[in-house]
N, C-alpha and C. Protein backbone atom coordinates (compact mmCIF):
# COMPACT_ATOMS: atom_id res chain seq x y z
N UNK A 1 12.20 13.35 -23.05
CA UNK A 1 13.08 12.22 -22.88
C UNK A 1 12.27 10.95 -22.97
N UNK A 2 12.08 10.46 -23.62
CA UNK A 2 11.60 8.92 -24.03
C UNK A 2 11.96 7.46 -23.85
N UNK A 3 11.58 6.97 -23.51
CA UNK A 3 12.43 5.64 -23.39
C UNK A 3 11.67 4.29 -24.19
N UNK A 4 12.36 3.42 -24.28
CA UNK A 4 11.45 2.31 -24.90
C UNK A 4 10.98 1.62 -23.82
N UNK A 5 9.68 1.02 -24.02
CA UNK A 5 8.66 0.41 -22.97
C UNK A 5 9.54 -0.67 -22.34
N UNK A 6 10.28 -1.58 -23.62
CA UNK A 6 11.59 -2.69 -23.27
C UNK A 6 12.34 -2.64 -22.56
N UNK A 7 12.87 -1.18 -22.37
CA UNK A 7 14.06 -1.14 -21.21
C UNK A 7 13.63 -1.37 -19.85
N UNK A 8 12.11 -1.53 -19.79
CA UNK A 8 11.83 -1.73 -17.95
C UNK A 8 11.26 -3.14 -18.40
N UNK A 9 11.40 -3.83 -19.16
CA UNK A 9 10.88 -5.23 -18.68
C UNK A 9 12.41 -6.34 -18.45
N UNK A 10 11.80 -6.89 -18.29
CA UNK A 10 12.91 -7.94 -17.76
C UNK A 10 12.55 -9.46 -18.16
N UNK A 11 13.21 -10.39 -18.56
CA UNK A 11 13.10 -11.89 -18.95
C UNK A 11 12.46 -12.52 -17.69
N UNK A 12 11.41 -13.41 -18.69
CA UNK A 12 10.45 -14.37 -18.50
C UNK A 12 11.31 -15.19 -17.39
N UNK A 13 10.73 -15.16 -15.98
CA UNK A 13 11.25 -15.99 -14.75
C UNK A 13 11.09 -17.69 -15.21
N UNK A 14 11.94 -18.05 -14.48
CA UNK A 14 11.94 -19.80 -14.92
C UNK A 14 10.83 -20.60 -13.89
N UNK A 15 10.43 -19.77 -13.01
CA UNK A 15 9.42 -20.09 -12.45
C UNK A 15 8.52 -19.98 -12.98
N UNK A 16 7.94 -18.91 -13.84
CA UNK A 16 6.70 -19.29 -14.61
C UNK A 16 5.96 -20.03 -15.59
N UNK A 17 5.24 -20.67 -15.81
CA UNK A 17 5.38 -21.73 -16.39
C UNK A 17 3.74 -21.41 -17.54
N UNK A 18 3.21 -20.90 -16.63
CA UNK A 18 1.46 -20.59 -17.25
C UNK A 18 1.81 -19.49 -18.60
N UNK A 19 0.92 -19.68 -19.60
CA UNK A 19 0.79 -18.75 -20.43
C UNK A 19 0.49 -17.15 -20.30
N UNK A 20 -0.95 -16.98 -18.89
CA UNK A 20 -1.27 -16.02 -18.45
C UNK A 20 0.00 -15.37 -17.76
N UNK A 21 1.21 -16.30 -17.13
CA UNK A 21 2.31 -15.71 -16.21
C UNK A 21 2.94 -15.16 -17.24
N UNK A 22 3.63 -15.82 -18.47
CA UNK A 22 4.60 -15.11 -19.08
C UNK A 22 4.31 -13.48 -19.87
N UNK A 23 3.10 -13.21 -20.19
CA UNK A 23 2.52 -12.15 -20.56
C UNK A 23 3.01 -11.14 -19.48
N UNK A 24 2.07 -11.58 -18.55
CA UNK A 24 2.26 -10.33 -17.40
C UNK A 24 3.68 -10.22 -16.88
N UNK A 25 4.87 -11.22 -17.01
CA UNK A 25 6.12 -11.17 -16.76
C UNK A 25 7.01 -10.31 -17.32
N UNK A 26 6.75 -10.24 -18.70
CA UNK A 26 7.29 -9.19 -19.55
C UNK A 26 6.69 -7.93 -19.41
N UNK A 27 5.80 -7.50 -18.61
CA UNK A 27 4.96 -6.21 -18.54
C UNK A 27 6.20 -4.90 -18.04
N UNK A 28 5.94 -3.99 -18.28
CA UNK A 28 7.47 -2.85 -17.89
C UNK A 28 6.98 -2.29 -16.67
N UNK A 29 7.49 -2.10 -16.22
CA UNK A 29 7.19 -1.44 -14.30
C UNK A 29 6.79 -0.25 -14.71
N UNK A 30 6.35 0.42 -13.65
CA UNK A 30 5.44 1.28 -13.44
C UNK A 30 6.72 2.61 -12.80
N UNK A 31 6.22 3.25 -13.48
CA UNK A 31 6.86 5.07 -13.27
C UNK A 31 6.20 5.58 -11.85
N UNK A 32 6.69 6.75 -11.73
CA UNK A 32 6.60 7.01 -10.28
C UNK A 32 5.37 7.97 -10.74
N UNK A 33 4.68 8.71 -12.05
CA UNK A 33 3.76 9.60 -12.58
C UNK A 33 2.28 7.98 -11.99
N UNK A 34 2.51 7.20 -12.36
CA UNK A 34 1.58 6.28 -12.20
C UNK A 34 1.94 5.97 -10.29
N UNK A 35 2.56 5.65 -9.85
CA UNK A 35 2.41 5.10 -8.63
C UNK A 35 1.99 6.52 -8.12
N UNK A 36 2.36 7.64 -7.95
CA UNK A 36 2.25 8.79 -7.60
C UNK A 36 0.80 8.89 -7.37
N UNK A 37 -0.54 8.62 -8.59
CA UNK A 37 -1.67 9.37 -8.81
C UNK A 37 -2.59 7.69 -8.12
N UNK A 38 -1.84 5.90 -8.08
CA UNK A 38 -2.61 5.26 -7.37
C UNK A 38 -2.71 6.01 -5.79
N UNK A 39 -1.58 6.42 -5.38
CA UNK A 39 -1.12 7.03 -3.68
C UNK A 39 -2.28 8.12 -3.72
N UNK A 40 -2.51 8.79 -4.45
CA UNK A 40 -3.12 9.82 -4.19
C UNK A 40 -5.21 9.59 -3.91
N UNK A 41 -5.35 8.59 -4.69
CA UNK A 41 -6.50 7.89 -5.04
C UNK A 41 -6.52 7.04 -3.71
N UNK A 42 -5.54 5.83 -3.45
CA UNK A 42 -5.73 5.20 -2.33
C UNK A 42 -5.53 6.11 -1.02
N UNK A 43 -4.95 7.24 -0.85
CA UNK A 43 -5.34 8.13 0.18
C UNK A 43 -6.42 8.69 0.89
N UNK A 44 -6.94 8.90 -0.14
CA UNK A 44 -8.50 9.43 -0.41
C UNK A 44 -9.35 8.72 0.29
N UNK A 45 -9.24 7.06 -0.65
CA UNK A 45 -10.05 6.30 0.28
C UNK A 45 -9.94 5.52 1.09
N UNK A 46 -8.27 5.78 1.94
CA UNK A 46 -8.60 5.20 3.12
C UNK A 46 -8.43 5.82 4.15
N UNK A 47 -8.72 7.53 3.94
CA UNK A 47 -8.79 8.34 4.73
C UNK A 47 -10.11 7.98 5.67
N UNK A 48 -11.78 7.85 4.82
CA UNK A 48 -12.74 7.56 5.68
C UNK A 48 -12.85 6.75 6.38
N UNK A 49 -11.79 5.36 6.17
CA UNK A 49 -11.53 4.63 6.86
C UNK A 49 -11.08 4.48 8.06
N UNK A 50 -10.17 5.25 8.33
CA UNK A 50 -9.57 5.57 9.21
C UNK A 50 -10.18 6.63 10.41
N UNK A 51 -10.94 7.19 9.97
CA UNK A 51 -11.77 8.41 10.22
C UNK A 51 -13.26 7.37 10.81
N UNK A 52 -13.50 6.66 10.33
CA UNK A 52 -14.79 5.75 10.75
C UNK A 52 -13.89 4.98 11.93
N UNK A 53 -12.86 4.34 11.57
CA UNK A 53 -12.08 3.63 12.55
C UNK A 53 -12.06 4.37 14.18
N UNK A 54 -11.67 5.40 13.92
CA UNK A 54 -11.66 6.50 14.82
C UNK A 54 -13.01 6.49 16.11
N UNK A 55 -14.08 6.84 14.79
CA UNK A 55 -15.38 7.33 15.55
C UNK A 55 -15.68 5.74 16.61
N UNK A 56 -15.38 4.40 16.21
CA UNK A 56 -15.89 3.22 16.78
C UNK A 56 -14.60 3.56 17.81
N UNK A 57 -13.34 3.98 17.70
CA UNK A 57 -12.42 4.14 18.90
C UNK A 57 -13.15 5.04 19.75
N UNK A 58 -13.79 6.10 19.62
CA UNK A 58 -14.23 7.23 20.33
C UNK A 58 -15.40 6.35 21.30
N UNK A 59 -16.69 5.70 20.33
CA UNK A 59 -17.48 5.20 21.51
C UNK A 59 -17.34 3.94 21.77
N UNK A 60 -16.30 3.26 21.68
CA UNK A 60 -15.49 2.59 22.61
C UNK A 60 -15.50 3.12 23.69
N UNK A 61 -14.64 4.44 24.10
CA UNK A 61 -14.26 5.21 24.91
C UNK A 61 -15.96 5.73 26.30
N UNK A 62 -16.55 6.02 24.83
CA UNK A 62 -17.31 7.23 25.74
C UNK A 62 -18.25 6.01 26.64
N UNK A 63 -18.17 4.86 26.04
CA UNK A 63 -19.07 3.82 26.60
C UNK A 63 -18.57 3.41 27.63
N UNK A 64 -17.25 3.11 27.43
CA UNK A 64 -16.39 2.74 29.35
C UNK A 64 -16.69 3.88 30.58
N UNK A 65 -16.66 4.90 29.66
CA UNK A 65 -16.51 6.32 30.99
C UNK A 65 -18.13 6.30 31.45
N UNK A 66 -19.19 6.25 30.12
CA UNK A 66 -20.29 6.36 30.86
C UNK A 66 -21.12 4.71 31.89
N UNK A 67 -20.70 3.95 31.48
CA UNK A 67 -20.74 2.53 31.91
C UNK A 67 -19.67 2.35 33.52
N UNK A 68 -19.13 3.41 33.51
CA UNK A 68 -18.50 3.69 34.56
C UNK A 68 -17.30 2.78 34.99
N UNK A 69 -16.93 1.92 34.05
CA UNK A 69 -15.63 0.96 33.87
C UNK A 69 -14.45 2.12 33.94
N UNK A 70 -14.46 3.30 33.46
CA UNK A 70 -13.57 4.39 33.13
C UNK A 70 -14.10 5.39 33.67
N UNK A 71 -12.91 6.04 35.07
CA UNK A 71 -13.76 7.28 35.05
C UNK A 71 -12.23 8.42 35.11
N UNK A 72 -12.36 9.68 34.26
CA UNK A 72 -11.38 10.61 33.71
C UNK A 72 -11.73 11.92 34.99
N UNK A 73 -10.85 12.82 34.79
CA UNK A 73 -10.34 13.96 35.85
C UNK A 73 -11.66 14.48 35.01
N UNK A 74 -11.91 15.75 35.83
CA UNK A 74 -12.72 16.60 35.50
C UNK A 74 -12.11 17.43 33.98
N UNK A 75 -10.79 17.06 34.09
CA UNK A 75 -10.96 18.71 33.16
C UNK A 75 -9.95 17.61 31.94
N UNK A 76 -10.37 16.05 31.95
CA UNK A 76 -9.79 15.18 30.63
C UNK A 76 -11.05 14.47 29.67
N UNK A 77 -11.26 14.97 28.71
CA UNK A 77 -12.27 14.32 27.95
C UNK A 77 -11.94 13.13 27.14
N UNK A 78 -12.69 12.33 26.76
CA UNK A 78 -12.51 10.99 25.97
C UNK A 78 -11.35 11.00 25.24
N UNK A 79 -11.18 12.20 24.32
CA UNK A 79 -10.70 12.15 23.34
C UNK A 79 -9.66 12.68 23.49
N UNK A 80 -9.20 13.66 24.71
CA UNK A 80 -8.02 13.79 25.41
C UNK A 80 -7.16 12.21 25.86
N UNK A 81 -8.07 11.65 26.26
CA UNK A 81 -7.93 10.39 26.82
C UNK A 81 -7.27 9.32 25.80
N UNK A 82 -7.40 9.27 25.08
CA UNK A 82 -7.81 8.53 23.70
C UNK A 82 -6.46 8.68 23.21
N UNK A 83 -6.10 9.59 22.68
CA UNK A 83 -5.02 10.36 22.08
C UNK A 83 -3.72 9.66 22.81
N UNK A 84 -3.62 9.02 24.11
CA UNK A 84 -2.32 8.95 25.01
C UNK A 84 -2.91 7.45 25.11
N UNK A 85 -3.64 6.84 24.22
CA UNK A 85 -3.99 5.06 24.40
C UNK A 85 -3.29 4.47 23.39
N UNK A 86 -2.26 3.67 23.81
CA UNK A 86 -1.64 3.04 22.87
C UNK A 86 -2.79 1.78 21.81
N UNK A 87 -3.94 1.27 22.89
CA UNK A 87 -4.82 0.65 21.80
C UNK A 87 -5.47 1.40 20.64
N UNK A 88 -5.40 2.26 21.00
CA UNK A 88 -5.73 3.19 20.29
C UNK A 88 -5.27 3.70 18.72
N UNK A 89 -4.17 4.30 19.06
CA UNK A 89 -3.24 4.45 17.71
C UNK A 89 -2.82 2.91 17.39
N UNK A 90 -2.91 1.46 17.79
CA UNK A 90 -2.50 0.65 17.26
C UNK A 90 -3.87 -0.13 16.72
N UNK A 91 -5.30 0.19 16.76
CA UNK A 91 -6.04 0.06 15.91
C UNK A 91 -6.29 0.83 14.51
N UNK A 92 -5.98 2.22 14.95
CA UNK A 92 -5.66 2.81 13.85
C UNK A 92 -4.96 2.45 12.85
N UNK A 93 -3.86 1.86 12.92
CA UNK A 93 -3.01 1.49 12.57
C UNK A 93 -3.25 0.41 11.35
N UNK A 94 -3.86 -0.77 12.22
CA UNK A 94 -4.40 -1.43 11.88
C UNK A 94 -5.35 -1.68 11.01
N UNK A 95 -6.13 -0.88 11.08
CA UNK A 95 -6.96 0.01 10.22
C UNK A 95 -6.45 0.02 8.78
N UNK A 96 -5.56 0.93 8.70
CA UNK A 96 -4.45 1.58 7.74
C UNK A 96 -3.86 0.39 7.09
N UNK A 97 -3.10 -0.17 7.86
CA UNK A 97 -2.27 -1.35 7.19
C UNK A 97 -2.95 -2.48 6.50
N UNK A 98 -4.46 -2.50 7.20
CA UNK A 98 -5.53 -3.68 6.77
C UNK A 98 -5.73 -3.39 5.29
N UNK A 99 -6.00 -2.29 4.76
CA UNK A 99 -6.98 -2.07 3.54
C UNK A 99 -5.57 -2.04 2.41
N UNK A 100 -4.37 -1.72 2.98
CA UNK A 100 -3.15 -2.46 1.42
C UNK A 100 -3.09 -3.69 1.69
N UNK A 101 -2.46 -3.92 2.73
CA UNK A 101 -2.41 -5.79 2.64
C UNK A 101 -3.38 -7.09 2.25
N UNK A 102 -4.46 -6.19 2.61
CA UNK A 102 -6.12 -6.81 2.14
C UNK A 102 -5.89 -7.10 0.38
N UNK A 103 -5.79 -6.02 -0.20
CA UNK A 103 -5.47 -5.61 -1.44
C UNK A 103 -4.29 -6.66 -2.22
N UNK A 104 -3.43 -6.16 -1.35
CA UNK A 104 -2.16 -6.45 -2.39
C UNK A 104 -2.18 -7.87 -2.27
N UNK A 105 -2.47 -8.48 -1.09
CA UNK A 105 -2.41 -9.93 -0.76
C UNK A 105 -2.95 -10.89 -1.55
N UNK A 106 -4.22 -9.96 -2.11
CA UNK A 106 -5.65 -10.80 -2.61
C UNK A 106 -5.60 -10.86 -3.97
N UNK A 107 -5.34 -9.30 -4.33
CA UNK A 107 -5.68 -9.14 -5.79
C UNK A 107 -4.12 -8.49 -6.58
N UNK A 108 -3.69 -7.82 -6.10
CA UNK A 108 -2.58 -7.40 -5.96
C UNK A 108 -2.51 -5.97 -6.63
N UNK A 109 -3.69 -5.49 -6.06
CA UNK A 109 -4.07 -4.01 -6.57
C UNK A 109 -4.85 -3.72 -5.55
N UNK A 110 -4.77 -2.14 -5.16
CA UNK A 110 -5.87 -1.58 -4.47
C UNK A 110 -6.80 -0.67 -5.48
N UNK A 111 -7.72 0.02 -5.03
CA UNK A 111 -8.50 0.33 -6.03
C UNK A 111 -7.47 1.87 -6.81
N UNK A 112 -6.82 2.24 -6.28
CA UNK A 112 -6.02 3.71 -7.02
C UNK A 112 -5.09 2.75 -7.86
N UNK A 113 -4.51 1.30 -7.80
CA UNK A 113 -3.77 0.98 -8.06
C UNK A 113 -4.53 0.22 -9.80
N UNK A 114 -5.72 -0.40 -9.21
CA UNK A 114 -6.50 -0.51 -10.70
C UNK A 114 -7.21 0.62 -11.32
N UNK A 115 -6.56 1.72 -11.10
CA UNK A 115 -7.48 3.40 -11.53
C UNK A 115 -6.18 3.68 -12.77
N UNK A 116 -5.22 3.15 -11.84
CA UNK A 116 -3.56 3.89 -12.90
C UNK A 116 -3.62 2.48 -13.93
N UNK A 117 -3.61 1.36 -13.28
CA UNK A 117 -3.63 0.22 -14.44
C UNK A 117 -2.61 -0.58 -14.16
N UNK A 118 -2.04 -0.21 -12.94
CA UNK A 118 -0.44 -0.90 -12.26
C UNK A 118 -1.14 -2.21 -11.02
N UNK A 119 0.14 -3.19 -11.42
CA UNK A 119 -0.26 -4.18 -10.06
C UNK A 119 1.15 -4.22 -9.63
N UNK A 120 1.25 -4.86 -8.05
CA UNK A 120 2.07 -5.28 -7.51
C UNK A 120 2.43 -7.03 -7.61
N UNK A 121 3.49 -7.00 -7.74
CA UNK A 121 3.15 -8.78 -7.91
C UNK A 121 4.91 -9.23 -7.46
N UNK A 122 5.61 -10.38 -7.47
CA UNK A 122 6.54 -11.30 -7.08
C UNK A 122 7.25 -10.71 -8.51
N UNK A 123 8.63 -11.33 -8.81
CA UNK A 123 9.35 -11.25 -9.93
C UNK A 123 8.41 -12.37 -10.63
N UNK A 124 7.88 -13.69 -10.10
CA UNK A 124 7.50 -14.60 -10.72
C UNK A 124 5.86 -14.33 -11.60
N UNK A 125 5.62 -13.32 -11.17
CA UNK A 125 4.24 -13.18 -10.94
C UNK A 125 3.12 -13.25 -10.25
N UNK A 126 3.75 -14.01 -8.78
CA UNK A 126 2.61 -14.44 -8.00
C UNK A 126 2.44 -13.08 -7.39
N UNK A 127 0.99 -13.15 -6.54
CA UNK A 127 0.79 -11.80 -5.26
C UNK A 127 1.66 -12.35 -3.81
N UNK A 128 1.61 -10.99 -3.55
CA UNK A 128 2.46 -11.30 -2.00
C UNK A 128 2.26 -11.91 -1.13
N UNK A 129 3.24 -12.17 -0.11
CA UNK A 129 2.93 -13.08 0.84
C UNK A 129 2.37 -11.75 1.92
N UNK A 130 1.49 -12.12 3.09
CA UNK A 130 1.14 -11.28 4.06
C UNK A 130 2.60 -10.71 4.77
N UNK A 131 3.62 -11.63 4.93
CA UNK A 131 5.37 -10.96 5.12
C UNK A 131 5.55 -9.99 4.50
N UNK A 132 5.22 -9.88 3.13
CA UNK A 132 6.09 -9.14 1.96
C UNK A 132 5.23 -7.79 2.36
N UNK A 133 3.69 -7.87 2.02
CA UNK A 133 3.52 -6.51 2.18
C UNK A 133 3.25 -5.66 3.47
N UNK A 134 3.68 -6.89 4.51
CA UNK A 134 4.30 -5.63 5.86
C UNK A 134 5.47 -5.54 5.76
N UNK A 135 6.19 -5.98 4.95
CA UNK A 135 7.61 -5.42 5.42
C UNK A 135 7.71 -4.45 4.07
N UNK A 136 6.78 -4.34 2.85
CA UNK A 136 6.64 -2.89 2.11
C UNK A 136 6.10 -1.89 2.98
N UNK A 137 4.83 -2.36 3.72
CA UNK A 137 4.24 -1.02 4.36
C UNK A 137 5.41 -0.92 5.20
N UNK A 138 6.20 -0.98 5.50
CA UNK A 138 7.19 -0.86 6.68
C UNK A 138 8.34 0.08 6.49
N UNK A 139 8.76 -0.04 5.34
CA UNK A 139 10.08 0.68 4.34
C UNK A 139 9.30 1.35 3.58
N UNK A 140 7.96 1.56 2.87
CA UNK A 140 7.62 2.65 2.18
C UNK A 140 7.65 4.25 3.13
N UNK A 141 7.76 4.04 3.78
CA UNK A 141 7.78 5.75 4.62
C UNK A 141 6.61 6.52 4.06
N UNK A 142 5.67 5.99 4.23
CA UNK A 142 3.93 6.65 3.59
C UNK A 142 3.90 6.93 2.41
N UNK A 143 5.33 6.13 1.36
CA UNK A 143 4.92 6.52 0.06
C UNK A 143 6.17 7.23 -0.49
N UNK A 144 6.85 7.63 0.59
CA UNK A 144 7.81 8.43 0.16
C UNK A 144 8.83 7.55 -0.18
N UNK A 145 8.97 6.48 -0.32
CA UNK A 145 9.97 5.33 -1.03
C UNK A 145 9.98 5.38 -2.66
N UNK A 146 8.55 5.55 -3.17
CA UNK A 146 8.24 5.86 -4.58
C UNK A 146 9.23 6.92 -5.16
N UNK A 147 10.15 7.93 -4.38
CA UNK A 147 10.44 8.69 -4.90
C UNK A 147 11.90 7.87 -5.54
N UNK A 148 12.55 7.00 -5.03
CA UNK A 148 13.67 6.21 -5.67
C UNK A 148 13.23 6.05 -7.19
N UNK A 149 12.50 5.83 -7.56
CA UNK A 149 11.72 5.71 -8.96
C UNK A 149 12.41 6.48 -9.62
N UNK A 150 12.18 7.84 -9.56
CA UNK A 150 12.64 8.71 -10.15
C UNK A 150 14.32 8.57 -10.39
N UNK A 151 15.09 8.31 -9.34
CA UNK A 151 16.48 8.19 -9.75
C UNK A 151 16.85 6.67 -10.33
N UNK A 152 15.94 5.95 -10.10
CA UNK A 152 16.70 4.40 -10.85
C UNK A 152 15.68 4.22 -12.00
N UNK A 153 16.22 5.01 -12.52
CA UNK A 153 15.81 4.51 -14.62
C UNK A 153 16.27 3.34 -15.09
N UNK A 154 16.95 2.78 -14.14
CA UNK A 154 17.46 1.24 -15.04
C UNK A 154 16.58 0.35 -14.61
N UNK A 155 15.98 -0.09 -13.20
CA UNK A 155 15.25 -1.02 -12.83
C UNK A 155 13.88 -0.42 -12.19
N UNK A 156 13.90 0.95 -11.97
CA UNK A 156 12.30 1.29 -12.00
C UNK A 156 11.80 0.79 -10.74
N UNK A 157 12.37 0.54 -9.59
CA UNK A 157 11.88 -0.18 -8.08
C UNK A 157 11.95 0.87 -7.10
N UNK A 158 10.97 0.90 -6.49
CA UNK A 158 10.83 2.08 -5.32
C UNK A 158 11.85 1.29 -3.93
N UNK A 159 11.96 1.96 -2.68
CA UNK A 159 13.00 1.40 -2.06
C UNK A 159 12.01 0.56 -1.24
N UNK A 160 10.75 0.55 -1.07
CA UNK A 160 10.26 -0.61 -0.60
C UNK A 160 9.87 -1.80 -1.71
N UNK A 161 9.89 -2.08 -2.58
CA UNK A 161 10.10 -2.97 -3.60
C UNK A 161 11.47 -3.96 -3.52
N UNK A 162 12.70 -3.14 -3.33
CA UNK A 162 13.70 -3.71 -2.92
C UNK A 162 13.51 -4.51 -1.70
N UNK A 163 13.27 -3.80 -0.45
CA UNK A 163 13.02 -4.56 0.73
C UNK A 163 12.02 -5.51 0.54
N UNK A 164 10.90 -5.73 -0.29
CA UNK A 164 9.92 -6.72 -0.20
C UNK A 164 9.99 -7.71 -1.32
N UNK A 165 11.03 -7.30 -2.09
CA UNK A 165 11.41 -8.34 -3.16
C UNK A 165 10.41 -8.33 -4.22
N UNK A 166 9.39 -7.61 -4.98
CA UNK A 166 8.73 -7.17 -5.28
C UNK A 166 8.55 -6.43 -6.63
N UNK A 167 7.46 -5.88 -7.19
CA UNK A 167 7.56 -4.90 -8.13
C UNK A 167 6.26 -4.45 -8.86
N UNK A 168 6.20 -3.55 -9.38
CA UNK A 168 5.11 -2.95 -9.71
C UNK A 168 4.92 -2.90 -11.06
N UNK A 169 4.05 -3.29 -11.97
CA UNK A 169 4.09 -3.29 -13.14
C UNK A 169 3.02 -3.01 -13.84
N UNK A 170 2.80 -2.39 -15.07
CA UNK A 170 2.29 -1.96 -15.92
C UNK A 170 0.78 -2.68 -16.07
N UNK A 171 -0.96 -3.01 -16.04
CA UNK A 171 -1.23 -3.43 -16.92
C UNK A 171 -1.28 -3.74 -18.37
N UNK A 172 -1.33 -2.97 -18.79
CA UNK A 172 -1.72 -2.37 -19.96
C UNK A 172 -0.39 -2.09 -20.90
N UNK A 173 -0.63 -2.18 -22.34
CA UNK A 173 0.56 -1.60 -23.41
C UNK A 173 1.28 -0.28 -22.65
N UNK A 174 0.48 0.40 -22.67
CA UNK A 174 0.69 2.09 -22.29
C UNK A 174 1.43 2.27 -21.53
N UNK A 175 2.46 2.96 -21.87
CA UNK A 175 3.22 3.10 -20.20
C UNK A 175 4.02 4.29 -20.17
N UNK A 176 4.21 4.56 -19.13
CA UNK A 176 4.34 5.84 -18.56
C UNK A 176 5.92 6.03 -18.56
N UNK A 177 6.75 7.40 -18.23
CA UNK A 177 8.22 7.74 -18.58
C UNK A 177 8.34 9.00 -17.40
């Protein structure tokens, strides 16, 4: 089943005005085969992230209990401890949410996202506002929003794209179906 690259682009916004904008304006959004394999890439690497995030939460921890600021039952360890700390999972968090918004804010790609050749950007072309891509990380459901892709062949927008006003588009000629 084939489609023409044309049917996912859309007319040059009246906001754009730059030569570099109108190029990338006409670019065709990005398939869910491409957002699919950036998710899988940006997983990867912000798994260690999160995982390093962790270990500085842990001796956080072990440093209060042995510094004696914190002292736990005999039979609760740090990381028992840890697990039921709301600072805790909300650095994590933080963590997590830092390294897309970092991204999308700045450049408007994370690195899985310049691996597939797709950016995120405004209808106009600009990158997001720090609003826009928490309220994507917010409605993507870890990704599982990408799957709308698949059923809207006419406009090609995942359901956090909708909520963030947003869209994902093609670098490159090449594009995906």
């Amino acid at each position: 089943m084939s489609k023409k690259s044309g049917s996912r682009s859309r007319a040059v916004s009246a906001k754009s005005t730059s030569a570099s904008a109108n190029v990338l304006s006409t670019m065709p959004r990005a398939g869910f085969r491409r957002r699919l394999g950036a998710w899988v890439i940006d997983s990867l690497l912000v798994t260690p992230l999160v995982v390093l995030a962790g270990y500085v939460g842990y001796g956080l921890g072990h440093l209060l209990v042995i510094s004696g600021l914190l002292s736990l039952d005999k039979n609760v360890t740090t990381i028992g401890w840890l697990v039921h700390q709301l600072w805790f999972s909300l650095w994590l968090a933080g963590v997590l949410c830092s390294y897309f918004v970092w991204f999308w804010c700045r450049e408007g790609q994370t690195p899985g996202m310049r691996q597939f050749q797709i950016r995120l950007q405004n209808t106009d072309t600009s990158l997001l506002s720090i609003g826009q891509a928490f309220v994507r990380l917010g409605t993507s459901a870890f990704g599982l929003g990408n799957l709308m892709v698949v059923f809207d062949r006419r406009e090609f927008l995942a359901f956090q794209d909708y909520w963030a006003n947003c869209e994902v588009v093609v670098t490159t000629a090449a594009t995906d179906h």
